[in-house]
C-alpha atoms as a PDB file:
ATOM      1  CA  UNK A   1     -61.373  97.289  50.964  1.00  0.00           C
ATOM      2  CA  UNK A   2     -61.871 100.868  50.306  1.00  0.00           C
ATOM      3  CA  UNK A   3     -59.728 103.319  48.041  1.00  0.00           C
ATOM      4  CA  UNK A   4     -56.766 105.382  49.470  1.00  0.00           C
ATOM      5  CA  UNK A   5     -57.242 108.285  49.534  1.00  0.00           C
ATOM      6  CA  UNK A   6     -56.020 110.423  46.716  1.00  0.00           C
ATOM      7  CA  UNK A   7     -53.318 113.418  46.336  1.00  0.00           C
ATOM      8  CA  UNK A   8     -54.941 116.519  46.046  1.00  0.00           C
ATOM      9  CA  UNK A   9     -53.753 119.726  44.634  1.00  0.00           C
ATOM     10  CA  UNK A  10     -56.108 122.527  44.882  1.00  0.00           C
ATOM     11  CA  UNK A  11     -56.100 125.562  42.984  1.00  0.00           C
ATOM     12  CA  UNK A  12     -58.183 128.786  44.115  1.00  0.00           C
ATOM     13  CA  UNK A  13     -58.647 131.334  40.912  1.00  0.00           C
ATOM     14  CA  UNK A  14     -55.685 129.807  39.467  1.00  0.00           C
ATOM     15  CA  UNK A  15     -53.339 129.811  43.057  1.00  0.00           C
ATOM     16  CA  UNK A  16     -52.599 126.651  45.019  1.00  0.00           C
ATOM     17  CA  UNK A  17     -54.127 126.752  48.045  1.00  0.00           C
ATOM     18  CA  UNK A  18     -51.573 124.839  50.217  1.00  0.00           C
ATOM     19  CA  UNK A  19     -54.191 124.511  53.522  1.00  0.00           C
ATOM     20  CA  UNK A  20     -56.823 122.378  51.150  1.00  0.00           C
ATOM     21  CA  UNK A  21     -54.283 120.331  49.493  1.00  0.00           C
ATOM     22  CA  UNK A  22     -52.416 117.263  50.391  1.00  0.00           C
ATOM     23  CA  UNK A  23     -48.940 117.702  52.332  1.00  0.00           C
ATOM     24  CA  UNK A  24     -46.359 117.004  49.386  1.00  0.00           C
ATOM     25  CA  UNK A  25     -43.493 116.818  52.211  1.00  0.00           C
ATOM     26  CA  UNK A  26     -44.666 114.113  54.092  1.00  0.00           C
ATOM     27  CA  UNK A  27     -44.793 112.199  50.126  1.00  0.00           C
ATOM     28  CA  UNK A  28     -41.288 113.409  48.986  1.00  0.00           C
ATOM     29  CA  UNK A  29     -42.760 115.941  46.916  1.00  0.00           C
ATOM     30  CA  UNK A  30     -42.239 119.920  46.404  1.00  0.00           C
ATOM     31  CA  UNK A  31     -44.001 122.211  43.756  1.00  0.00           C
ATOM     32  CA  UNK A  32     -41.566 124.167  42.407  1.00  0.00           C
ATOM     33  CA  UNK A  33     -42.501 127.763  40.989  1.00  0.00           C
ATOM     34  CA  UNK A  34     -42.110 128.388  37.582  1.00  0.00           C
ATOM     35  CA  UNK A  35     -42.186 131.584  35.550  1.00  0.00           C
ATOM     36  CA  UNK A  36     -44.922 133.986  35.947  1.00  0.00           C
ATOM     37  CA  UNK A  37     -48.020 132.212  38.057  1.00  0.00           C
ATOM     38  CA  UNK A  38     -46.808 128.663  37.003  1.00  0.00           C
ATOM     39  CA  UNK A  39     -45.724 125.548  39.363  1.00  0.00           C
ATOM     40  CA  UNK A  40     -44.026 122.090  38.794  1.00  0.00           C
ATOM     41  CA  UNK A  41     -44.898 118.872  39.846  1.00  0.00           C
ATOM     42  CA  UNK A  42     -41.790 116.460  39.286  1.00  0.00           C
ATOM     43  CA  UNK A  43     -42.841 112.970  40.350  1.00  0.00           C
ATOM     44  CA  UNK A  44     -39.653 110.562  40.351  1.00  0.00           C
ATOM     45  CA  UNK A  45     -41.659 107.361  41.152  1.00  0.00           C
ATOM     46  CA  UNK A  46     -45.227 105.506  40.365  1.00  0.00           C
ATOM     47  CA  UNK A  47     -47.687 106.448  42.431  1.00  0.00           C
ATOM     48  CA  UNK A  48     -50.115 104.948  44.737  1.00  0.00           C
ATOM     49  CA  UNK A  49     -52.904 106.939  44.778  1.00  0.00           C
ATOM     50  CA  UNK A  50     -54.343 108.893  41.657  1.00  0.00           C
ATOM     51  CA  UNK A  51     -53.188 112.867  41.822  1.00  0.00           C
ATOM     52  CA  UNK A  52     -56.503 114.615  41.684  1.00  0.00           C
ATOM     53  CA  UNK A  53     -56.133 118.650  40.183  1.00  0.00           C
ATOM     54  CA  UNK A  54     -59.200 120.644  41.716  1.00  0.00           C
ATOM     55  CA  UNK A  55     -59.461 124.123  40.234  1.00  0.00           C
ATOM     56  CA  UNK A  56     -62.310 126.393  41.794  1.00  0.00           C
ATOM     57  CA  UNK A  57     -63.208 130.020  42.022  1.00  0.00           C
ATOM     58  CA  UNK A  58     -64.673 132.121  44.547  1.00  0.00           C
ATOM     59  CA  UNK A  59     -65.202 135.360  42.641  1.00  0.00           C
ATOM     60  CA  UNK A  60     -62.038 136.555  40.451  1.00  0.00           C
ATOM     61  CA  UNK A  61     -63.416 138.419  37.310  1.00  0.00           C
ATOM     62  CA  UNK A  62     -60.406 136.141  35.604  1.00  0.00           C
ATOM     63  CA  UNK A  63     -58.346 133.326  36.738  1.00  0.00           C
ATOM     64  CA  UNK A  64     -55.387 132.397  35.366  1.00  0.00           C
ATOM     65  CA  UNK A  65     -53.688 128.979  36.142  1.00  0.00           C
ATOM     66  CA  UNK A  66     -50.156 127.241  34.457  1.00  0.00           C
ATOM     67  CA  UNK A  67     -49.369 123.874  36.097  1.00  0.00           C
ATOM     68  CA  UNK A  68     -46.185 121.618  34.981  1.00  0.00           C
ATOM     69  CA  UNK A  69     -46.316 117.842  35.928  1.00  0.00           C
ATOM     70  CA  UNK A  70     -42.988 116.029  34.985  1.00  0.00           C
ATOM     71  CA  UNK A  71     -42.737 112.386  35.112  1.00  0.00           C
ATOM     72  CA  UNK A  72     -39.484 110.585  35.199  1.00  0.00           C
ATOM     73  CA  UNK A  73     -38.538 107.590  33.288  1.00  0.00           C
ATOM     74  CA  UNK A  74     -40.437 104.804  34.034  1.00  0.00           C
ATOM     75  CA  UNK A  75     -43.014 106.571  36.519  1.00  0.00           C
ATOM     76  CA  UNK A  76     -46.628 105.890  36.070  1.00  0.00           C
ATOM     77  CA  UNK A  77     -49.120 108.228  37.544  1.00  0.00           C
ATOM     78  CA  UNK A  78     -53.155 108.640  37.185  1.00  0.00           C
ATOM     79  CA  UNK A  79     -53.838 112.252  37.100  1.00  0.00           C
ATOM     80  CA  UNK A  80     -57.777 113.497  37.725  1.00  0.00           C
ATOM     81  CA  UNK A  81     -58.277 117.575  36.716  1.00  0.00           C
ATOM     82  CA  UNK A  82     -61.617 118.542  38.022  1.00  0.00           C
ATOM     83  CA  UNK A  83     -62.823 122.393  36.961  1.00  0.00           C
ATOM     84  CA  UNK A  84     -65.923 123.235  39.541  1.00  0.00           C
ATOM     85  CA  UNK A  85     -68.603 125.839  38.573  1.00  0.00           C
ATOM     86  CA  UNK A  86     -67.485 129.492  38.691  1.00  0.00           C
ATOM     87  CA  UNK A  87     -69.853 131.250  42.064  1.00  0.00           C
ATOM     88  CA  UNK A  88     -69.243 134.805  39.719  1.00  0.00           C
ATOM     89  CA  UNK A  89     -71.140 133.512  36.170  1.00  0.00           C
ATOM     90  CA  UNK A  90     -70.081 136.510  34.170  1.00  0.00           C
ATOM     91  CA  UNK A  91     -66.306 135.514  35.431  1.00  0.00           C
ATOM     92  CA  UNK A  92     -63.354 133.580  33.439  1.00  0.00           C
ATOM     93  CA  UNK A  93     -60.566 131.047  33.669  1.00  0.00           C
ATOM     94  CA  UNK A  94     -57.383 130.456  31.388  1.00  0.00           C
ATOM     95  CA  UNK A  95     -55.462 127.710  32.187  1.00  0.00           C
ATOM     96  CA  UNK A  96     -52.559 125.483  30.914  1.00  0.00           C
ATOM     97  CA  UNK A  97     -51.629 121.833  31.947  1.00  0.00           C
ATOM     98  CA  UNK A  98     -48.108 120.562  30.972  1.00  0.00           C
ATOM     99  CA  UNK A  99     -47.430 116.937  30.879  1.00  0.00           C
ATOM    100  CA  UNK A 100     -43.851 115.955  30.234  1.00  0.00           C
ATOM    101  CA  UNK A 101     -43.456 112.318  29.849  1.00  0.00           C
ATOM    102  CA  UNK A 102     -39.750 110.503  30.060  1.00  0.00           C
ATOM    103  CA  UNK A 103     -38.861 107.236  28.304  1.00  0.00           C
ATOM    104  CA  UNK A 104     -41.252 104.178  29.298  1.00  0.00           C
ATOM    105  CA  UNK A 105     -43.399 106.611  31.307  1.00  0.00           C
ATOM    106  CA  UNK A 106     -46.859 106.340  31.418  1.00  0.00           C
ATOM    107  CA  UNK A 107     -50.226 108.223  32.279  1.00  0.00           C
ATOM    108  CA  UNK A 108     -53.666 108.169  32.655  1.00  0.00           C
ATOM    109  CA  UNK A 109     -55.233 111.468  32.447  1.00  0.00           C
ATOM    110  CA  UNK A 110     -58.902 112.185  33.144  1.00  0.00           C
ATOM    111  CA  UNK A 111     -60.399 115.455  32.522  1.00  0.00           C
ATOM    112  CA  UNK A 112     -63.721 116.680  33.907  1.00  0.00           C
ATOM    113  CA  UNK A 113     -65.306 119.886  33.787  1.00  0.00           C
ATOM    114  CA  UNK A 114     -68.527 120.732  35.403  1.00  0.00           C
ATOM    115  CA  UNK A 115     -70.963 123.417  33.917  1.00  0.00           C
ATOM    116  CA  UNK A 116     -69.240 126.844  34.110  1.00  0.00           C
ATOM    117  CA  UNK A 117     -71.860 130.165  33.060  1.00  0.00           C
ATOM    118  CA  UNK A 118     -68.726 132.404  32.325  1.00  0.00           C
ATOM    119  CA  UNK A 119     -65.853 132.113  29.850  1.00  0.00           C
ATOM    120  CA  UNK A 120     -63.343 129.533  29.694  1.00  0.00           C
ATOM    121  CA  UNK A 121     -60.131 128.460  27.782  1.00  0.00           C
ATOM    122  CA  UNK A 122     -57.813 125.424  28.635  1.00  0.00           C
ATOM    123  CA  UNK A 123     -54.643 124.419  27.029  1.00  0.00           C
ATOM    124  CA  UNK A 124     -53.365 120.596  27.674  1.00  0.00           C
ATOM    125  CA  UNK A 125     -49.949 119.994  26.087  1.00  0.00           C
ATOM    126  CA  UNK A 126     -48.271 116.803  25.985  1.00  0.00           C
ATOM    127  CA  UNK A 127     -44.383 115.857  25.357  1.00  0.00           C
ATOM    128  CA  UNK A 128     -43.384 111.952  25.299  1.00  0.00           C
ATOM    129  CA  UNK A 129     -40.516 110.287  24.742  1.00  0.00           C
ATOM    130  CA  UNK A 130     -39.364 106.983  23.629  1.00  0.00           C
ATOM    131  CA  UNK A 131     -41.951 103.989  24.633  1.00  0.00           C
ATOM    132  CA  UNK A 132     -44.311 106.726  26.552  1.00  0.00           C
ATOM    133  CA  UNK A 133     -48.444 106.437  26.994  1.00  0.00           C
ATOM    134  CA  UNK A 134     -50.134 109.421  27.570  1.00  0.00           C
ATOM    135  CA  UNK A 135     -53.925 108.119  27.726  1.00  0.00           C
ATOM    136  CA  UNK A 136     -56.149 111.077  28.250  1.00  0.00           C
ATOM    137  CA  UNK A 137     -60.621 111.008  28.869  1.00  0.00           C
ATOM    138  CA  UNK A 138     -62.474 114.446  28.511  1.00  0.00           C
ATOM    139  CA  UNK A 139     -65.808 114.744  29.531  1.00  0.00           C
ATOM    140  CA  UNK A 140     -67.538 118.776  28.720  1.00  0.00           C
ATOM    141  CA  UNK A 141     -70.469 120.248  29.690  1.00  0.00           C
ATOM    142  CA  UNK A 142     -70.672 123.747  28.273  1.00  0.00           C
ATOM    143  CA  UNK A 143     -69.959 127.197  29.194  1.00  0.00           C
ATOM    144  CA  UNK A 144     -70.971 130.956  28.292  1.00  0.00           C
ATOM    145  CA  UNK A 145     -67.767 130.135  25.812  1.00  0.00           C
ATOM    146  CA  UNK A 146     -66.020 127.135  26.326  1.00  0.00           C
ATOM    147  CA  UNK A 147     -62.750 126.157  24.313  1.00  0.00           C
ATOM    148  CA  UNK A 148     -60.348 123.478  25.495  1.00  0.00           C
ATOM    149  CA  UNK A 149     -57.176 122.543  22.967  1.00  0.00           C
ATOM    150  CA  UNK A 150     -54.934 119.180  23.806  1.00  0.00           C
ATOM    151  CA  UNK A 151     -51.404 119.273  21.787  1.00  0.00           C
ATOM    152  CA  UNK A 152     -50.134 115.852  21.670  1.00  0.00           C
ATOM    153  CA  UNK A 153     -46.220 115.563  20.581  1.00  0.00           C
ATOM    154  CA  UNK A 154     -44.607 112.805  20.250  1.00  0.00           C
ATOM    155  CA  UNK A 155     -40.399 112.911  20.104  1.00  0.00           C
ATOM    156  CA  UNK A 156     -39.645 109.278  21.077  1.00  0.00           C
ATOM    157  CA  UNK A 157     -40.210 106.247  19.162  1.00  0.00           C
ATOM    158  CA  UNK A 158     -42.813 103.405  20.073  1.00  0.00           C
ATOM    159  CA  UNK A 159     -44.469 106.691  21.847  1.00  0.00           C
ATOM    160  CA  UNK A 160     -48.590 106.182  22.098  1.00  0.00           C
ATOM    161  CA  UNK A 161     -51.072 108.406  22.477  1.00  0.00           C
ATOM    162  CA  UNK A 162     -55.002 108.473  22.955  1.00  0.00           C
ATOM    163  CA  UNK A 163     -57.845 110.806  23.601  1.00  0.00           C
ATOM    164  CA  UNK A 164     -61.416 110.442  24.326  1.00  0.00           C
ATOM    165  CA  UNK A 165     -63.206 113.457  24.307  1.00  0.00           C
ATOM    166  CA  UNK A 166     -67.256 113.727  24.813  1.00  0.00           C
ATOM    167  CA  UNK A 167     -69.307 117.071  24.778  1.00  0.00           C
ATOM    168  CA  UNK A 168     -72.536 117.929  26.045  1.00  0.00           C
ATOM    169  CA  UNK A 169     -74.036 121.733  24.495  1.00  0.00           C
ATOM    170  CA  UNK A 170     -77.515 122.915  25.060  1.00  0.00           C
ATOM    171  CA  UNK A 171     -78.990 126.402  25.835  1.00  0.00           C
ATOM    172  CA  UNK A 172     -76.811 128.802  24.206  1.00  0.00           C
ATOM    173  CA  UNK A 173     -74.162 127.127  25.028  1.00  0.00           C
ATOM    174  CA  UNK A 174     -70.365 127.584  23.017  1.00  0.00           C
ATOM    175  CA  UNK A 175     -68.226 124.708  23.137  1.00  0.00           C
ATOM    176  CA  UNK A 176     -64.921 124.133  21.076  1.00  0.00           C
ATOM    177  CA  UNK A 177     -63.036 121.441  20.949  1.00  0.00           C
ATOM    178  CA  UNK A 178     -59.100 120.666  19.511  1.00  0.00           C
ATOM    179  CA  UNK A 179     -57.202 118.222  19.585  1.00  0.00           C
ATOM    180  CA  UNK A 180     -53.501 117.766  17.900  1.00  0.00           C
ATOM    181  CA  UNK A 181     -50.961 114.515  17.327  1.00  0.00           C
ATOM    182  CA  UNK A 182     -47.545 115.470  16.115  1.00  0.00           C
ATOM    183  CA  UNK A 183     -45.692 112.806  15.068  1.00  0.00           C
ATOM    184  CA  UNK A 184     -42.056 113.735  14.866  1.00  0.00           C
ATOM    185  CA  UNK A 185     -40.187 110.226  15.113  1.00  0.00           C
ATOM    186  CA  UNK A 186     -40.295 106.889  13.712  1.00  0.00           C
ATOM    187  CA  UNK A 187     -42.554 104.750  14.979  1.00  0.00           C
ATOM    188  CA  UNK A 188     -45.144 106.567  17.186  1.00  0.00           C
ATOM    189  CA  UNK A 189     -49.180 105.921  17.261  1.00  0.00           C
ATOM    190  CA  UNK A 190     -52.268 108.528  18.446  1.00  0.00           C
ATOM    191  CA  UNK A 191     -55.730 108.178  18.368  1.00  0.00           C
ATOM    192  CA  UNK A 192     -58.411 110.205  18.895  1.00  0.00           C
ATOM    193  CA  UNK A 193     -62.050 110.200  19.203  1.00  0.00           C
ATOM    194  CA  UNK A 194     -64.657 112.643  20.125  1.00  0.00           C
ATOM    195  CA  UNK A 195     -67.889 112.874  20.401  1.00  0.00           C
ATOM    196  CA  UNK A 196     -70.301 115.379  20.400  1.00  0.00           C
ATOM    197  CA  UNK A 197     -74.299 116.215  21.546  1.00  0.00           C
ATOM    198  CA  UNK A 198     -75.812 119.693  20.355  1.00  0.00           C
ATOM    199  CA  UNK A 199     -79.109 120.376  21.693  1.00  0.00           C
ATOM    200  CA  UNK A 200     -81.245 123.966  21.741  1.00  0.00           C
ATOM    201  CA  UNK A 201     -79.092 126.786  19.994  1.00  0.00           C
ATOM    202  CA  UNK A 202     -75.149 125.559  21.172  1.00  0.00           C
ATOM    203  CA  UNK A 203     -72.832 126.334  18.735  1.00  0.00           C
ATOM    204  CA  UNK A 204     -69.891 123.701  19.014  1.00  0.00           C
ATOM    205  CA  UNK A 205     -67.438 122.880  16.412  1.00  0.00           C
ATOM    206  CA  UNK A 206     -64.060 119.924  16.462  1.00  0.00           C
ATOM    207  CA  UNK A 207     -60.769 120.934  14.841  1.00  0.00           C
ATOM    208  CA  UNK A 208     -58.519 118.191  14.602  1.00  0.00           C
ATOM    209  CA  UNK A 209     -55.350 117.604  13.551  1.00  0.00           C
ATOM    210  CA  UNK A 210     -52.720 114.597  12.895  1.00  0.00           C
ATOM    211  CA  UNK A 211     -49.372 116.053  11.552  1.00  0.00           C
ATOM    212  CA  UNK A 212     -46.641 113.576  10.355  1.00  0.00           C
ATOM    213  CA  UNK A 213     -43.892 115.217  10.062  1.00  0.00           C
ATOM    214  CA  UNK A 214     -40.559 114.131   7.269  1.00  0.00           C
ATOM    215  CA  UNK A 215     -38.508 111.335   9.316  1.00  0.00           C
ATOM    216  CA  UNK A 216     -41.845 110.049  11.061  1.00  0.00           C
ATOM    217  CA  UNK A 217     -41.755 106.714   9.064  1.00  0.00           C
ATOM    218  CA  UNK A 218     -43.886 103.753  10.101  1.00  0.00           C
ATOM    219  CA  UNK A 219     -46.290 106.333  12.002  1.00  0.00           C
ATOM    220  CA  UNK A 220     -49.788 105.729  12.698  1.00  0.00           C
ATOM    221  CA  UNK A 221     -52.861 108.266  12.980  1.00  0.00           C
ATOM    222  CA  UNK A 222     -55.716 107.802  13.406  1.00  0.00           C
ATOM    223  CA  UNK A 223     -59.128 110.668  13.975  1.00  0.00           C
ATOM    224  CA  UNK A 224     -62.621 110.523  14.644  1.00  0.00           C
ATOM    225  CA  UNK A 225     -65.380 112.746  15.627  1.00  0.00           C
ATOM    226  CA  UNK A 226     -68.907 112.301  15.186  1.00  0.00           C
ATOM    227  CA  UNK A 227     -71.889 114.662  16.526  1.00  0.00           C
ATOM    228  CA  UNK A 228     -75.493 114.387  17.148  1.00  0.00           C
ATOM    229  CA  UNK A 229     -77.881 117.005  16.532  1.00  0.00           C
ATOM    230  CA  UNK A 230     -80.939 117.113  18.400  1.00  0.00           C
ATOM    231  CA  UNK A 231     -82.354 120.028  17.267  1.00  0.00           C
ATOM    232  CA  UNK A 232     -82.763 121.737  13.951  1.00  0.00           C
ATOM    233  CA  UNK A 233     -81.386 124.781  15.446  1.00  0.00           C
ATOM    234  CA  UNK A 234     -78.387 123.037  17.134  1.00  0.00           C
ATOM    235  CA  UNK A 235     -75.072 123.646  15.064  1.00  0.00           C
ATOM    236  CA  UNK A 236     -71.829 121.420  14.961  1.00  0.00           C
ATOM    237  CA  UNK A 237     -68.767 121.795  12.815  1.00  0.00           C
ATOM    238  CA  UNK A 238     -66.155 119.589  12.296  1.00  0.00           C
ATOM    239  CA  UNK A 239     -62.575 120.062  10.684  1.00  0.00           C
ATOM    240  CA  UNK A 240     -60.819 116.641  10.809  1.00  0.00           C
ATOM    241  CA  UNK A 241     -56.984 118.188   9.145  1.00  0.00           C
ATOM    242  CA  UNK A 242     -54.236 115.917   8.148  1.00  0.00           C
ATOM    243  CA  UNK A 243     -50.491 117.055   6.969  1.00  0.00           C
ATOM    244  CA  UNK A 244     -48.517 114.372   5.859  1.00  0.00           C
ATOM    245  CA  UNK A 245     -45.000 114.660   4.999  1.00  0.00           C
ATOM    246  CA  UNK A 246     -43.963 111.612   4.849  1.00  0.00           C
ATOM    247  CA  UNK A 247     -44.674 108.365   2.404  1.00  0.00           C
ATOM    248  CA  UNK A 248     -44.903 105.382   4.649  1.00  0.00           C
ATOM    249  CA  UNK A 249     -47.817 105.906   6.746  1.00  0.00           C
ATOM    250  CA  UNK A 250     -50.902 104.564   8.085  1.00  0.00           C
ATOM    251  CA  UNK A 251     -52.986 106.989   8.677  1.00  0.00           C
ATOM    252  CA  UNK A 252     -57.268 107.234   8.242  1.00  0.00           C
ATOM    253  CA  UNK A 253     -60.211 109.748   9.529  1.00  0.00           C
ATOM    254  CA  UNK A 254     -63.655 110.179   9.444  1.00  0.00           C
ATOM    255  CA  UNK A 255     -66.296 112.593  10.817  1.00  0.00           C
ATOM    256  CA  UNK A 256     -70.204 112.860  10.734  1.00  0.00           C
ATOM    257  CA  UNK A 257     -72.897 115.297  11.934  1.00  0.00           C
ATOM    258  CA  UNK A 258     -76.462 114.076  11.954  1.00  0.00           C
ATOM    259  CA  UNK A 259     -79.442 113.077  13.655  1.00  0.00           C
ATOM    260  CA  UNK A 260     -80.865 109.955  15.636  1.00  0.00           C
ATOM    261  CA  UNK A 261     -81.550 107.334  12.406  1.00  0.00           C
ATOM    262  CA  UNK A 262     -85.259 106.368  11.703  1.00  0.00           C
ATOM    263  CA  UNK A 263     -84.831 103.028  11.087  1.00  0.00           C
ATOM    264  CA  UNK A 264     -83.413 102.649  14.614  1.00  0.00           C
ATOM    265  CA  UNK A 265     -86.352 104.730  16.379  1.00  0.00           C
ATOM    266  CA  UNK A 266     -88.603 102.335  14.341  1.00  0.00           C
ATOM    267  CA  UNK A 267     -86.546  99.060  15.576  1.00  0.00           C
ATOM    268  CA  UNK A 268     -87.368  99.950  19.422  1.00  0.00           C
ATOM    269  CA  UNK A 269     -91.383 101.343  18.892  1.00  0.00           C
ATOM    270  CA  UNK A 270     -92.067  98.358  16.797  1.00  0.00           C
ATOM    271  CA  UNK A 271     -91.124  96.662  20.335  1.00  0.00           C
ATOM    272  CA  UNK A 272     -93.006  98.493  22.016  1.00  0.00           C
ATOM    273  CA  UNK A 273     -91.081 101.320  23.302  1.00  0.00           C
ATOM    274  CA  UNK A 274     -91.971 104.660  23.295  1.00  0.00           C
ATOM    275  CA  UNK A 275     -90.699 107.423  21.065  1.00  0.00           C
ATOM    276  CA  UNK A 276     -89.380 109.472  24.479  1.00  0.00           C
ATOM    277  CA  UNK A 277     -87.941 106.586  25.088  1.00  0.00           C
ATOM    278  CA  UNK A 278     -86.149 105.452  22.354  1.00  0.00           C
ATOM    279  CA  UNK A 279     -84.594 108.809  21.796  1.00  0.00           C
ATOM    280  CA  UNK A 280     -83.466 108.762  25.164  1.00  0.00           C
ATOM    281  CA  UNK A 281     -81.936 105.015  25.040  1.00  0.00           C
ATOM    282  CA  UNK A 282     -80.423 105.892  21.019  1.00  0.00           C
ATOM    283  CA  UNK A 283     -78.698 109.389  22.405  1.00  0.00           C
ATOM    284  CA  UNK A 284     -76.840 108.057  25.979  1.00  0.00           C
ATOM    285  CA  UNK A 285     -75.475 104.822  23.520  1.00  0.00           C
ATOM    286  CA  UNK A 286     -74.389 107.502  21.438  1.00  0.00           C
ATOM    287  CA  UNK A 287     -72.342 109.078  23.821  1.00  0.00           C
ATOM    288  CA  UNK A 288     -71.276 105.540  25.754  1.00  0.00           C
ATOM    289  CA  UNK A 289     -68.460 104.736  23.806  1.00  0.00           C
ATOM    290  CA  UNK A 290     -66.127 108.003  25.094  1.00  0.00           C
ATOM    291  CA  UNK A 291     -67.663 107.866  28.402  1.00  0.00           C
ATOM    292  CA  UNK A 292     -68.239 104.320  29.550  1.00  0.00           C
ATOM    293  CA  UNK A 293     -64.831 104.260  31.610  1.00  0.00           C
ATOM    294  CA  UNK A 294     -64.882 107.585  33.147  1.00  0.00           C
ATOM    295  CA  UNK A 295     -68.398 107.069  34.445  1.00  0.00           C
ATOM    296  CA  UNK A 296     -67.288 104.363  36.268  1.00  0.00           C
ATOM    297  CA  UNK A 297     -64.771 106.488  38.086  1.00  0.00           C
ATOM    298  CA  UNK A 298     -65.860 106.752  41.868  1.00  0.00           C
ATOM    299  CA  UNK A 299     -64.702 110.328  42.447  1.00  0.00           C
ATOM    300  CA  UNK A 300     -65.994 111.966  38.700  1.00  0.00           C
ATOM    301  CA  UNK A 301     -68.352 109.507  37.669  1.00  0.00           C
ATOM    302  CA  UNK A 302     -71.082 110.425  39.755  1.00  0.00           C
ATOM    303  CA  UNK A 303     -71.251 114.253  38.724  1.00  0.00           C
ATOM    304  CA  UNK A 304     -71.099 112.667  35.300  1.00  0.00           C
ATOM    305  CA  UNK A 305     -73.854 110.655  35.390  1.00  0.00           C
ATOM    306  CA  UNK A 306     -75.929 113.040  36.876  1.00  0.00           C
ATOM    307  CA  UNK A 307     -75.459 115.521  34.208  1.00  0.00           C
ATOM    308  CA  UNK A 308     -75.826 113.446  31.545  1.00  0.00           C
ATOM    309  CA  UNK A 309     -79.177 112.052  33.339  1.00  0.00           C
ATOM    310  CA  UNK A 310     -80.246 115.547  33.327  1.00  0.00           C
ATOM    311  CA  UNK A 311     -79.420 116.877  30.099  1.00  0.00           C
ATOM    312  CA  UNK A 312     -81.643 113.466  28.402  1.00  0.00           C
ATOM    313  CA  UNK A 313     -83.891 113.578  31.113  1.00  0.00           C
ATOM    314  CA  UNK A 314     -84.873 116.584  29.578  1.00  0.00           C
ATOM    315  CA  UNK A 315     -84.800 115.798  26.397  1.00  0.00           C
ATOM    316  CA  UNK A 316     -87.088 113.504  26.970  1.00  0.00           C
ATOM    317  CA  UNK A 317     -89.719 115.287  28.536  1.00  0.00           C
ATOM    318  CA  UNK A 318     -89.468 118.069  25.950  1.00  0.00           C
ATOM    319  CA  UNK A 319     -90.300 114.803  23.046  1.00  0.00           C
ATOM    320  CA  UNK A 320     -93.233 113.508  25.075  1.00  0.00           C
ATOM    321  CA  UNK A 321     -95.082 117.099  25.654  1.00  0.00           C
ATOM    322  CA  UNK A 322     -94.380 117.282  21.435  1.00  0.00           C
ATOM    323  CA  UNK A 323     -95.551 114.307  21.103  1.00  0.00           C
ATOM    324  CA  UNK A 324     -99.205 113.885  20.043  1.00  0.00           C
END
């Protein structure tokens, strides 16, 4: 049986493009302007079909894009935001995604952004209430300057939230990463963990941040970033924040920046695979663990496998001609 087809919104430097999109009439559904350049997607019951977000540009020096999706109590909804490369490489986008989520709402958010030679900056914000999921998959490849910031708040209890975030940097690549869990009520969980691969001269860094804040008793937290560094000249920081203001808690962190471990390069040549090799099969396990489920996505996870076979695939040729 094959897939219906999904709901497409598409977005030409940063304006919907109503002839490339999906009729919302013929679904019950109306984007409703908003101040400035923004629009609102209200969506009052589950959907069938995942709602895909393509963003593109055909040549604006900057874009500028401020979308509002608004789920009603009880809706569930799979949203898919693709960002293709920029045809102008010295060009820009600045963006902003809204997700409002209603009691017992739920979504599945997976975000995808393709390589990109100019400068961009996207803003994900999150509200839930009471018994919400917001589970949200980022997958980055690098830009001229990259930054992307997701602001998780949580203002009903039994409200969960979790991110998986996975970044690719090579060249002279800039990538910058944020992520944020406020935890206002009683009762509310987040999670996040991302992961991070600096090759060349990229300069990337993670800032993350769980805030509990006084009457948030019983909350849970929990943050995790950890980045491989495949060259010397690679750089990745990492600021893992907490601000706890309240007593009964559960909340726990960690971070890491290193290399690929000896003792498991030996493990695999002592079997009788080569270095190349082994470097290759160590790094894409690395990365597995934040990407495994939106590979297998049959609209993203193609472009995503192919980069990631490229970036390694190169890698890997680079160890073997170093390699006496």
């Amino acid at each position: 049986m094959s897939e219906a087809p999904m709901i497409r919104l598409v977005f030409l430097d940063g304006h919907y493009a109503a002839a490339e999109s999906t009729s919302l009439e013929e679904l019950g559904l109306a984007l409703e302007p908003l101040e400035g350049n923004g629009l609102r997607l209200s969506l009052h019951k589950t959907l069938d079909t995942p709602l895909l977000l393509l963003h593109r540009s055909q040549g604006a020096s900057i874009a500028l894009s401020q979308l509002q999706l608004h789920l009603a109590p009880g809706v569930h909804a799979t949203v898919r935001e693709h960002f293709l490369p920029m045809s102008v490489p010295t060009g820009g986008w600045q963006g902003v995604t809204e997700v409002v989520l209603e009691e017992r709402a739920h979504c599945e958010y997976l975000h995808l952004q393709e390589p990109i030679a100019g400068t961009w900056e996207h803003d994900v914000s999150v509200l839930q209430a009471a018994h919400s999921t917001w589970k949200a998959q980022t997958f980055l490849t690098g830009a001229g300057s990259h930054r992307v910031d997701f602001h998780m708040e949580q203002n009903g209890i039994h409200a969960e939230a979790t991110l998986l975030g996975s970044f690719l940097g090579q060249g002279t690549q800039s990538v910058h990463i944020s992520s944020t869990a406020v935890h206002a009520v009683p009762e509310t969980r987040s999670r996040q963990l991302v992961k991070g691969v600096a090759s060349d001269h990229a300069r990337c860094s993670f800032r993350g941040m769980v805030h509990v804040l006084p009457h948030a008793k019983n909350a849970f937290g929990k943050m995790h970033n950890h980045n491989l560094l495949l060259d010397p000249t690679a750089e990745v920081q990492t600021m893992p924040c907490f601000q706890i203001d309240h007593d009964q808690v559960v909340c726990n962190h960690g971070a890491t920046v290193g290399q690929l471990r000896a003792d498991e390069l030996f493990y695999l040549q002592a079997r009788g695979i080569p270095r190349a090799k082994s470097e290759l099969l160590l790094s894409r396990a690395f990365i597995e663990e934040t990407t495994a489920d939106i590979i297998q996505n049959p609209e993203m996870g193609p472009a995503i496998t192919a980069y990631i076979d490229q970036f390694f695939a190169g890698r890997a040729t680079m160890t073997k001609e170093a390699t006496p």
